[in-house]
Protein backbone atom coordinates (compact mmCIF):
# COMPACT_ATOMS: atom_id res chain seq x y z
CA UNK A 1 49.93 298.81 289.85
CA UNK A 2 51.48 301.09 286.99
CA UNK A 3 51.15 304.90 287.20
CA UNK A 4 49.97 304.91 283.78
CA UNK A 5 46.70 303.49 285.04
CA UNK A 6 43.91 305.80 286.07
CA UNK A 7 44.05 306.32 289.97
CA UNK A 8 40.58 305.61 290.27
CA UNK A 9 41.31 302.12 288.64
CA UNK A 10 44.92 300.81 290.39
CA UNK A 11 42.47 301.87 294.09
CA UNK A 12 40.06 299.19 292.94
CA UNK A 13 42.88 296.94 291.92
CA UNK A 14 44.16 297.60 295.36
CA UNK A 15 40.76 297.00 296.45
CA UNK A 16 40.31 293.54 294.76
CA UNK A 17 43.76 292.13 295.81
CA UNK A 18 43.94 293.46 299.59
CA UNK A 19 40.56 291.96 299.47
CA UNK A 20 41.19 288.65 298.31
CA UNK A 21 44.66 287.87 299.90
CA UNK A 22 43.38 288.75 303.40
CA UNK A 23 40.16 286.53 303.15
CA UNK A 24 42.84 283.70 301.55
CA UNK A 25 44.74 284.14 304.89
CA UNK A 26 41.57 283.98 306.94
CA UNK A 27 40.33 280.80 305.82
CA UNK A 28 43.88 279.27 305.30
CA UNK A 29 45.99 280.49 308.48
CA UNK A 30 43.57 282.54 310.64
CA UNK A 31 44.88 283.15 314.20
CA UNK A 32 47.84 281.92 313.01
CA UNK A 33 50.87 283.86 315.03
CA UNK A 34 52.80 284.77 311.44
CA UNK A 35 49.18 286.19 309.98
CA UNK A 36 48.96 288.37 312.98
CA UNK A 37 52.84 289.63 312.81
CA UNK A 38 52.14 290.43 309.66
CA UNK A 39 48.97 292.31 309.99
CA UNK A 40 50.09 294.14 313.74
CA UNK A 41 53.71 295.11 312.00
CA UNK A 42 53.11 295.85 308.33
CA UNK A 43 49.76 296.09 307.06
CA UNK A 44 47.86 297.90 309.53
CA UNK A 45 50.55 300.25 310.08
CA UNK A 46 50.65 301.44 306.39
CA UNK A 47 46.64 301.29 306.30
CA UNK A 48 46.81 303.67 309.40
CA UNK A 49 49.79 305.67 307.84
CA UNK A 50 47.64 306.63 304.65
CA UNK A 51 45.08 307.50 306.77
CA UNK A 52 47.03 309.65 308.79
CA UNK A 53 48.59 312.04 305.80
CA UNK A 54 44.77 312.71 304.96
CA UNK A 55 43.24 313.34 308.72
CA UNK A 56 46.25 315.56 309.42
CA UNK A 57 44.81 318.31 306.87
CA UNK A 58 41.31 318.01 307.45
CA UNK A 59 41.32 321.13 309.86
CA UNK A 60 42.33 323.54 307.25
CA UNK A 61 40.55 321.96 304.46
CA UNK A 62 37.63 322.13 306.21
CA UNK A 63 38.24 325.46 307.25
CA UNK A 64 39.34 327.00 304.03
CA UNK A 65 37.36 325.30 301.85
CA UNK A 66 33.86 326.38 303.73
CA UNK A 67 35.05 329.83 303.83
CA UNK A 68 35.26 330.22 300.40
CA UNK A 69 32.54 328.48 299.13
CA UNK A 70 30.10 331.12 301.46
CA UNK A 71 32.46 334.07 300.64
CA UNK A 72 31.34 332.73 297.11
CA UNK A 73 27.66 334.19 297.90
CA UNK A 74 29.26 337.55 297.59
CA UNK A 75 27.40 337.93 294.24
CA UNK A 76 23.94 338.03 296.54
CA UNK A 77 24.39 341.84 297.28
CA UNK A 78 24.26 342.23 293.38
CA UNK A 79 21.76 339.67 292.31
CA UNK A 80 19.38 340.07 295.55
CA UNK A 81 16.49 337.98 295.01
CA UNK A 82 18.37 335.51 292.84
CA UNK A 83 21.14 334.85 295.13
CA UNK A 84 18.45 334.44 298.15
CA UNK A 85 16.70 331.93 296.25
CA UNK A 86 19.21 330.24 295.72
CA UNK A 87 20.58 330.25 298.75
CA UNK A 88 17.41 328.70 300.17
CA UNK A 89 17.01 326.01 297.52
CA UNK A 90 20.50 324.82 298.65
CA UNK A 91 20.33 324.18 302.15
CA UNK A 92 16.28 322.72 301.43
CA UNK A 93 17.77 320.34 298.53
CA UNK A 94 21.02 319.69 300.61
CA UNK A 95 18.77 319.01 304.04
CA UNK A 96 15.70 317.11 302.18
CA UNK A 97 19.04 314.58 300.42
CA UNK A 98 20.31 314.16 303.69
CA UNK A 99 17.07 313.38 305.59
CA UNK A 100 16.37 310.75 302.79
CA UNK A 101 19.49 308.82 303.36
CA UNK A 102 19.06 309.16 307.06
CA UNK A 103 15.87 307.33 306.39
CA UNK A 104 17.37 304.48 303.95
CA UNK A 105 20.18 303.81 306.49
CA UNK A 106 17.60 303.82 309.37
CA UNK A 107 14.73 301.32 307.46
CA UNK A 108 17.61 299.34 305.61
CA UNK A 109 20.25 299.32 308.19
CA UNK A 110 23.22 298.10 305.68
CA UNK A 111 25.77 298.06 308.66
CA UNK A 112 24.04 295.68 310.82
CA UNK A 113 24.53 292.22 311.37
CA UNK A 114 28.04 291.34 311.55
CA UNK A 115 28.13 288.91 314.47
CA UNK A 116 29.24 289.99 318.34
CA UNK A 117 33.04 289.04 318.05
CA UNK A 118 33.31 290.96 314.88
CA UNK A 119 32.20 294.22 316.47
CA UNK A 120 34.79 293.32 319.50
CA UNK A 121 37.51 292.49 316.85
CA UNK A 122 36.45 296.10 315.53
CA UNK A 123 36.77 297.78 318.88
CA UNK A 124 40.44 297.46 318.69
CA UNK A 125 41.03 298.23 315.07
CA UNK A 126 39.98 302.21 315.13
CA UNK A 127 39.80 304.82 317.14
CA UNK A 128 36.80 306.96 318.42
CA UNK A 129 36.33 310.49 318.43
CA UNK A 130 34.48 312.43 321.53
CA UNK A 131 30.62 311.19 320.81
CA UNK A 132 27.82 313.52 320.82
CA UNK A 133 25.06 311.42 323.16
CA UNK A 134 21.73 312.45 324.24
CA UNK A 135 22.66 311.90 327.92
CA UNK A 136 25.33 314.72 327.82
CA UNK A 137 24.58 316.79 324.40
CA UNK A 138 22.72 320.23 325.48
CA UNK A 139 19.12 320.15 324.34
CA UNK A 140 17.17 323.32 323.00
CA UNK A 141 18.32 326.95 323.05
CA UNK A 142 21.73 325.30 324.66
CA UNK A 143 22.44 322.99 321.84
CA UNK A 144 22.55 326.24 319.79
CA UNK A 145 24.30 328.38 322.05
CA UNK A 146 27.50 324.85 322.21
CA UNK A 147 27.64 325.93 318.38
CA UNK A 148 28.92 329.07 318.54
CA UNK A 149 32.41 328.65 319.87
CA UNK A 150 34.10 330.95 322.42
CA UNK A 151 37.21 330.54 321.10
CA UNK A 152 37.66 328.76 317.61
CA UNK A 153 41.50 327.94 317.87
CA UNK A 154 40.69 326.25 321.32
CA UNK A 155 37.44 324.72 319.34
CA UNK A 156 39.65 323.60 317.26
CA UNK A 157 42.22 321.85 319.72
CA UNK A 158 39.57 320.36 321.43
CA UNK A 159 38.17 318.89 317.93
CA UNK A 160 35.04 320.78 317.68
CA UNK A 161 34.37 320.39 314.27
CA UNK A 162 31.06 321.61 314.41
CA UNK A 163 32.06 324.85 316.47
CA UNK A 164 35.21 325.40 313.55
CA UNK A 165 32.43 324.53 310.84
CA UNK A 166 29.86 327.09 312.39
CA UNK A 167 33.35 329.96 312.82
CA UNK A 168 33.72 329.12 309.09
CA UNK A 169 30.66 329.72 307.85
CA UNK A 170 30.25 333.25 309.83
CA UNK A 171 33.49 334.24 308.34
CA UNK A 172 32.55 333.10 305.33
CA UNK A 173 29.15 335.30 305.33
CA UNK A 174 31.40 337.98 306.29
CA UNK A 175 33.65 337.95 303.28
CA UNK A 176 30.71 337.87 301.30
CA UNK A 177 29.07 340.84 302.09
CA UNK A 178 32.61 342.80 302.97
CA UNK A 179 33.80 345.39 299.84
CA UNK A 180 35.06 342.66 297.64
CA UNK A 181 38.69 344.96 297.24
CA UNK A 182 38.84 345.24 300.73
CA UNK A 183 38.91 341.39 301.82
CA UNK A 184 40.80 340.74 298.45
CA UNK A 185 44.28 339.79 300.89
CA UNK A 186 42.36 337.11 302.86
CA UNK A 187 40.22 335.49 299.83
CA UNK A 188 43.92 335.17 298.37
CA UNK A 189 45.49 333.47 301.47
CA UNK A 190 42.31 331.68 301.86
CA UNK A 191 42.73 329.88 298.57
CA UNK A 192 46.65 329.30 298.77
CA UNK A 193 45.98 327.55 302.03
CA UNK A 194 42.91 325.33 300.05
CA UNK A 195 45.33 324.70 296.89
CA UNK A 196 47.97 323.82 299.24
CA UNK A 197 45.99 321.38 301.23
CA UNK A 198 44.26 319.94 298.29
CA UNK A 199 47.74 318.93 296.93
CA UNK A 200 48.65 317.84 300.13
CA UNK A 201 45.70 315.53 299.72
CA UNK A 202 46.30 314.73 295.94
CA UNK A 203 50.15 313.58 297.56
CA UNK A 204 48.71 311.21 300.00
CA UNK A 205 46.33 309.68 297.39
CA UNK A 206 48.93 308.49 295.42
CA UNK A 207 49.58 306.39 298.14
CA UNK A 208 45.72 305.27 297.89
CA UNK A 209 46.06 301.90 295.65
CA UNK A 210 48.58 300.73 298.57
CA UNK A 211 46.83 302.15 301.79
CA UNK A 212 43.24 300.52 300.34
CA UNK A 213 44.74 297.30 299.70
CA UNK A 214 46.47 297.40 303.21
CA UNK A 215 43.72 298.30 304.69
CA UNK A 216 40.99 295.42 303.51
CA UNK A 217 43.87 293.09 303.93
CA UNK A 218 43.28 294.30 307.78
CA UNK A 219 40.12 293.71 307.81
CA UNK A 220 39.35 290.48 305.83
CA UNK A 221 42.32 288.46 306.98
CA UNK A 222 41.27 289.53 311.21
CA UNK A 223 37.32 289.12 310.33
CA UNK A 224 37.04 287.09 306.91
CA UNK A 225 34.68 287.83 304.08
CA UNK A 226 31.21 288.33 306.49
CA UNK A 227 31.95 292.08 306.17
CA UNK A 228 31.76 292.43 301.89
CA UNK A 229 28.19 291.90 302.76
CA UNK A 230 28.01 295.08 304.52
CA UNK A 231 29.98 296.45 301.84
CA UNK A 232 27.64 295.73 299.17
CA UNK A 233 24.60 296.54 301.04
CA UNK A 234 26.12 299.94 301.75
CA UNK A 235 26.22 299.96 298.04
CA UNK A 236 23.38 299.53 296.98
CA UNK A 237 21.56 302.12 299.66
CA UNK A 238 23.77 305.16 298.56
CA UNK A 239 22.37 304.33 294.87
CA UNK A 240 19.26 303.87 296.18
CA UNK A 241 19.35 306.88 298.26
CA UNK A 242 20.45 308.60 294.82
CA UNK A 243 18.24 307.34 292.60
CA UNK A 244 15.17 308.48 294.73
CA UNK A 245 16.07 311.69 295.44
CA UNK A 246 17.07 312.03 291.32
CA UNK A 247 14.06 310.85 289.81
CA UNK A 248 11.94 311.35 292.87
CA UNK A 249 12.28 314.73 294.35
CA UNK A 250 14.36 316.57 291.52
CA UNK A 251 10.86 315.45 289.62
CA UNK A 252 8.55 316.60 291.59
CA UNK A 253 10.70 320.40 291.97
CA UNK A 254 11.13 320.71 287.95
CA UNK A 255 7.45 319.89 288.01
CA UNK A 256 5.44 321.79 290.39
CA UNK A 257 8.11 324.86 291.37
CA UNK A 258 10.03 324.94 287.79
CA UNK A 259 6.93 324.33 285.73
CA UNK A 260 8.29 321.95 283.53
CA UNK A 261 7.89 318.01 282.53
CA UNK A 262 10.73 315.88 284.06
CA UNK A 263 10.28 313.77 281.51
CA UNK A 264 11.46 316.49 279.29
CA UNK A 265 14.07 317.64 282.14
CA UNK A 266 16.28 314.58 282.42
CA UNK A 267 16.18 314.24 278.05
CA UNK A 268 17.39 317.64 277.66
CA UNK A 269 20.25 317.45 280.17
CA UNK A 270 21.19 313.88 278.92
CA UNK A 271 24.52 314.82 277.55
CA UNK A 272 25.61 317.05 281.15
CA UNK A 273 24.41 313.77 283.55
CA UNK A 274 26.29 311.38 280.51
CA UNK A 275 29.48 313.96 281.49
CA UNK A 276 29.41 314.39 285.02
CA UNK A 277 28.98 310.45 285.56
CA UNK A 278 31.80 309.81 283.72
CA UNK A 279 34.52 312.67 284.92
CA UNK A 280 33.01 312.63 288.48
CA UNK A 281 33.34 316.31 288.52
CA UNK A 282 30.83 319.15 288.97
CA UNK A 283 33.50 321.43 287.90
CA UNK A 284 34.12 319.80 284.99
CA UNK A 285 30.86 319.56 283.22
CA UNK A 286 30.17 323.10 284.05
CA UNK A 287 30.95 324.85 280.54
CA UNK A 288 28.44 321.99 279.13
CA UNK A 289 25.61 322.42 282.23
CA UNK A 290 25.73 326.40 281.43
CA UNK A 291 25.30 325.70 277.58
CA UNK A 292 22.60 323.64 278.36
CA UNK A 293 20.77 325.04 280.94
CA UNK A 294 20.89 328.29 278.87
CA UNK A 295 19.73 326.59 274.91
CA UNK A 296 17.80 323.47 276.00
CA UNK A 297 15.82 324.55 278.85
CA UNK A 298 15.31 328.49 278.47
CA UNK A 299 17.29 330.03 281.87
CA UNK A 300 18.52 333.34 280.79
CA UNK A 301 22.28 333.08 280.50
CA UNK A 302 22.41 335.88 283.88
CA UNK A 303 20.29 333.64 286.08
CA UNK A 304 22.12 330.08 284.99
CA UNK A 305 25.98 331.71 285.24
CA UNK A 306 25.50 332.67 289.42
CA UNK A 307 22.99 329.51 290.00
CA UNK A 308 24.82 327.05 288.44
CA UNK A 309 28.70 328.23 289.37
CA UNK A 310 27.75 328.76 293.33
CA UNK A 311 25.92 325.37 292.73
CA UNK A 312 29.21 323.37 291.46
CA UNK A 313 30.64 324.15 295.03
CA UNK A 314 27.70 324.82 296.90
CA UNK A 315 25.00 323.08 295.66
CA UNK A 316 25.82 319.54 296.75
CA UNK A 317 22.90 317.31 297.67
CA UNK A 318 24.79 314.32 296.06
CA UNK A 319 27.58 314.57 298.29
CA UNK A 320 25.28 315.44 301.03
CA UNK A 321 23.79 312.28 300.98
CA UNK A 322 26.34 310.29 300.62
CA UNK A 323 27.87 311.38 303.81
CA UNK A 324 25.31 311.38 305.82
CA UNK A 325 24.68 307.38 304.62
CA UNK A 326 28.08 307.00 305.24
CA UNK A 327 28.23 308.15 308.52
CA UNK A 328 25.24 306.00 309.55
CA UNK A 329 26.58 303.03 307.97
CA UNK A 330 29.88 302.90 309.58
CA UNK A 331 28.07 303.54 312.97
CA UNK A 332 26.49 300.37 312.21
CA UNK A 333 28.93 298.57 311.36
CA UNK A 334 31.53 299.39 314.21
CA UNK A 335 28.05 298.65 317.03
CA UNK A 336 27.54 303.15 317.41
CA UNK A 337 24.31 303.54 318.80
CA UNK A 338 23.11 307.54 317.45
CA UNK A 339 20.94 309.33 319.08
CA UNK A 340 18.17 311.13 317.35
CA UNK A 341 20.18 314.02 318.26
CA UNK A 342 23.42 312.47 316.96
CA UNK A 343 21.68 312.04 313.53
CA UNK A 344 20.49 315.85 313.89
CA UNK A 345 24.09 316.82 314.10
CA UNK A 346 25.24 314.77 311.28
CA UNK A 347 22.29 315.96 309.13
CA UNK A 348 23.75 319.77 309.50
CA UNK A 349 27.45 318.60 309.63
CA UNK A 350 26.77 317.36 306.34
CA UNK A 351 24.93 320.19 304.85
CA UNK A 352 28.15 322.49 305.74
CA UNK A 353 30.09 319.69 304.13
CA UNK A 354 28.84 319.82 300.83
CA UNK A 355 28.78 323.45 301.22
CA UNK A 356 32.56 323.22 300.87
CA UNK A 357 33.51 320.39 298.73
CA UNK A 358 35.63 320.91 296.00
CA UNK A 359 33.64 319.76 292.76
CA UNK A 360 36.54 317.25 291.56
CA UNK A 361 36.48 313.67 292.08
CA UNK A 362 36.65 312.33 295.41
CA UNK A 363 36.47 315.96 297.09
CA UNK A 364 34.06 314.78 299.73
CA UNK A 365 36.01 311.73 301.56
CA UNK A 366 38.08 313.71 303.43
CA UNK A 367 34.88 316.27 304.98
CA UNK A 368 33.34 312.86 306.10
CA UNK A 369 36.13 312.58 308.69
CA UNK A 370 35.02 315.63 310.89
CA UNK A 371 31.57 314.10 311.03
CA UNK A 372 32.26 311.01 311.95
CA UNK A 373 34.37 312.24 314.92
CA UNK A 374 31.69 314.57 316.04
CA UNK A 375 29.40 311.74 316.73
CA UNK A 376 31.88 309.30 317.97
CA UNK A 377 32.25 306.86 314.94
CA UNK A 378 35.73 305.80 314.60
CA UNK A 379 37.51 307.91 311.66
CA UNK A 380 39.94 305.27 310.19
CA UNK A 381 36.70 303.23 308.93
CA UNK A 382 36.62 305.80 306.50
CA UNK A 383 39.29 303.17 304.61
CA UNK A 384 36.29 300.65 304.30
CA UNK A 385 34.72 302.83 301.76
CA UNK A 386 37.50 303.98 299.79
CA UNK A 387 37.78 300.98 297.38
CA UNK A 388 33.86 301.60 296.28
CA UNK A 389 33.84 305.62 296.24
CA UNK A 390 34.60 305.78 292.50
CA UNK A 391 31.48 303.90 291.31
CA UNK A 392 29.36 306.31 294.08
CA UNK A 393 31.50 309.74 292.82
CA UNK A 394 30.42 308.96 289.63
CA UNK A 395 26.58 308.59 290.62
CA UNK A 396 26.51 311.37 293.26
CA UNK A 397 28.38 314.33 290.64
CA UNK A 398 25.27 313.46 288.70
CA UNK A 399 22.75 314.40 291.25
CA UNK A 400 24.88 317.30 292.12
CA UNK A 401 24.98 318.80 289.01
CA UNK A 402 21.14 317.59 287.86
CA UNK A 403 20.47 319.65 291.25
CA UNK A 404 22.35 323.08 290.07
CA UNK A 405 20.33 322.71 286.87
CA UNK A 406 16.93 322.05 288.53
CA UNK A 407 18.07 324.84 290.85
CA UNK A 408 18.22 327.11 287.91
CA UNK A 409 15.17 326.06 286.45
CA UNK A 410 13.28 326.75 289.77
CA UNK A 411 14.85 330.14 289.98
CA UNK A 412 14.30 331.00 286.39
CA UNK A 413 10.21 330.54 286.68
CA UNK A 414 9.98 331.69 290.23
CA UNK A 415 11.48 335.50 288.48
CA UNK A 416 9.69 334.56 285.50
CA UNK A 417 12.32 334.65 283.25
CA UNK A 418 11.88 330.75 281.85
CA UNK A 419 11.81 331.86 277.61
CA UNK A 420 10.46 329.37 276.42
CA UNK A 421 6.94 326.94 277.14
CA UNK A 422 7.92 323.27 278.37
CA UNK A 423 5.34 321.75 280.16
CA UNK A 424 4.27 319.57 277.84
CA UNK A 425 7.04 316.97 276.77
CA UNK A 426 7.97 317.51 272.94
CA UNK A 427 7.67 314.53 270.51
CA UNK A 428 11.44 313.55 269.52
């Protein structure tokens, strides 16, 4: 696996061989006594170890990074009705993406179906976080008041994520509407500590071609090839789930709350949804979604600079979805039973999520982790996914930036502002 390729391309390699040497070893030596030294004392130790480098920094990523992409809303004392707007849009877009994967997983149920001593083989494999059940979860007024931590470093001992995720975000707002020169400092130390754990991150992943294949050589030499179904099927839900809420409910916004054709929508941002697909980055293809937006669809250059730049780290329904799919997928597969009010949690969890992921590729996989703890799905199947997440980076960073841009649109017409007529599709 040369560094010269592409990272995203020696994972899959990784992907491809782990995959196909442990379901070899299944069907040629399974049970065997050397298959199982081998996998207790070498593979599943370094699957475990790459693991480990990225769950160790998820506290402070997920704590910095939130922070700053709220303190980001700062510009919403200047802008006013803009920065409301779009404020709202967000966390509608972000909760509607969410509640449609929800659904998917739910009617599809990709994860089920792997036979009874599969799940027990699974039992053993990961480990579970503290589960959020309807039996002991507070209901009502009480499920809010559990939010809002006491104390957040104890919160955070205790792994609370959704008590550090809810201390984030009100310390976020606070930066944002604190005197910009006086919080200056703690923006500063805010984003050391995010660059810091982001290369942190970017260390461990180099690791990521070796942990992946160690990792499905776990899995398909202990359990055989019964669980690339589940792999597949997971697949094809999260592009599903993608392509709906795309051509589905992006549609129907542009059309009835941005007063335009989607038709003519999706052809005018062709070349932006052509780039974000294939850099999987939000930040990225922002210079080209600005010029865009601006020439091609008529948002004044004010409105589409603060919609679309909070969007690229705010403004994440792609990601959204994904993790909440995710998270109800794995649940599946490892035999998690969520409660409606499990599901509730990770529909906000995932919301804050894609509040603060970093717009590059593969920013979300590590903000899964927090969720999946929360409701008491073990972490460590996070590997599973890691050999497809390039194919669904690519597709999500398309929603999430066709989302900014409808966001903008919306906005636009709702301060009537849009400059030019495009209701009716032009002849091309």
């Amino acid at each position: 696996m040369s560094g010269r390729w592409p990272l995203h391309w020696r994972i899959l390699f990784g992907l491809v061989v782990g995959t196909a040497a442990g379901i070899t070893a299944n069907v040629a030596a399974g049970g065997a006594p050397w298959l199982s030294s081998i996998i207790d004392h070498a593979t599943e130790p370094f699957g475990r170890l790459f693991l480990r480098l990225i769950f160790m920094v998820v506290l402070p990523l997920v704590f910095s990074a939130l922070v700053l992409g709220v303190a980001g809303l700062g510009d919403i004392g200047r802008l006013g009705r803009i920065g409301a707007k779009t404020f709202a849009y967000t966390i509608l877009a972000s909760g509607l993406s969410v509640a449609l994967g929800l659904t998917l997983v739910n009617g599809l149920r990709p994860g089920a179906g792997l036979p009874a001593e599969t799940r027990a083989a699974l039992t053993g494999y990961a480990i579970r976080g503290p589960a959020v059940t309807s039996a002991d979860a507070p209901v009502g007024l009480q499920a809010v008041v559990a939010i809002v931590p006491e104390n957040p470093v104890r919160a955070a001992v205790n792994g609370d994520m959704l008590a550090v995720m809810f201390f984030s975000l009100m310390l976020g707002l606070g930066l944002a509407l604190a005197p910009r020169e006086t919080v200056a400092p703690l923006i500063a130390v805010l984003e050391a500590l995010y660059a810091v754990v982001m290369q942190v991150i970017d260390l461990a992943m180099r690791l990521a071609p070796y942990g992946v294949a160690c990792l499905l050589f776990t899995l398909t030499a202990r359990l055989g090839a019964g669980i690339l179904r589940q792999l597949a099927s997971y697949v094809a839900v999260v592009l599903l789930g993608l392509a709906i809420h795309q051509f589905g409910t992006y549609a129907l916004v542009v059309r009835f709350l941005g007063g335009m054709s989607p038709r003519l929508f999706f052809r005018r941002i062709r070349a932006v949804m052509i780039t974000a697909f294939s850099t999987s980055s939000s930040n990225v293809t922002l210079p080209l979604a600005l010029t865009v937006t601006e020439r091609n669809l008529g948002v004044p250059r004010e409105i589409a600079n603060f919609v679309l730049t909070l969007g690229s780290t705010a403004n994440q329904n792609g990601t959204a979805l994904f993790e909440g799919v995710t998270v109800l997928f794995l649940a599946q597969f490892y035999g998690v039973d969520l409660s409606l009010q499990s599901q509730l949690v990770v529909v906000l969890m995932s919301i804050l999520a894609g509040v603060g992921t970093a717009g590059v590729p593969g920013g979300s996989l590590p903000l899964i982790v927090p969720v999946l703890v929360t409701v008491g799905v073990p972490a460590e199947g996070i590997g599973i996914i890691f050999g497809v997440d390039r194919l669904l980076d690519m597709c999500r960073t398309v929603l999430n930036v066709s989302g900014d841009i409808a966001a903008a649109v919306v906005v636009a017409r709702s301060e009537g502002a849009l400059t030019v007529p495009l209701l009716v599709p032009e002849a091309e």
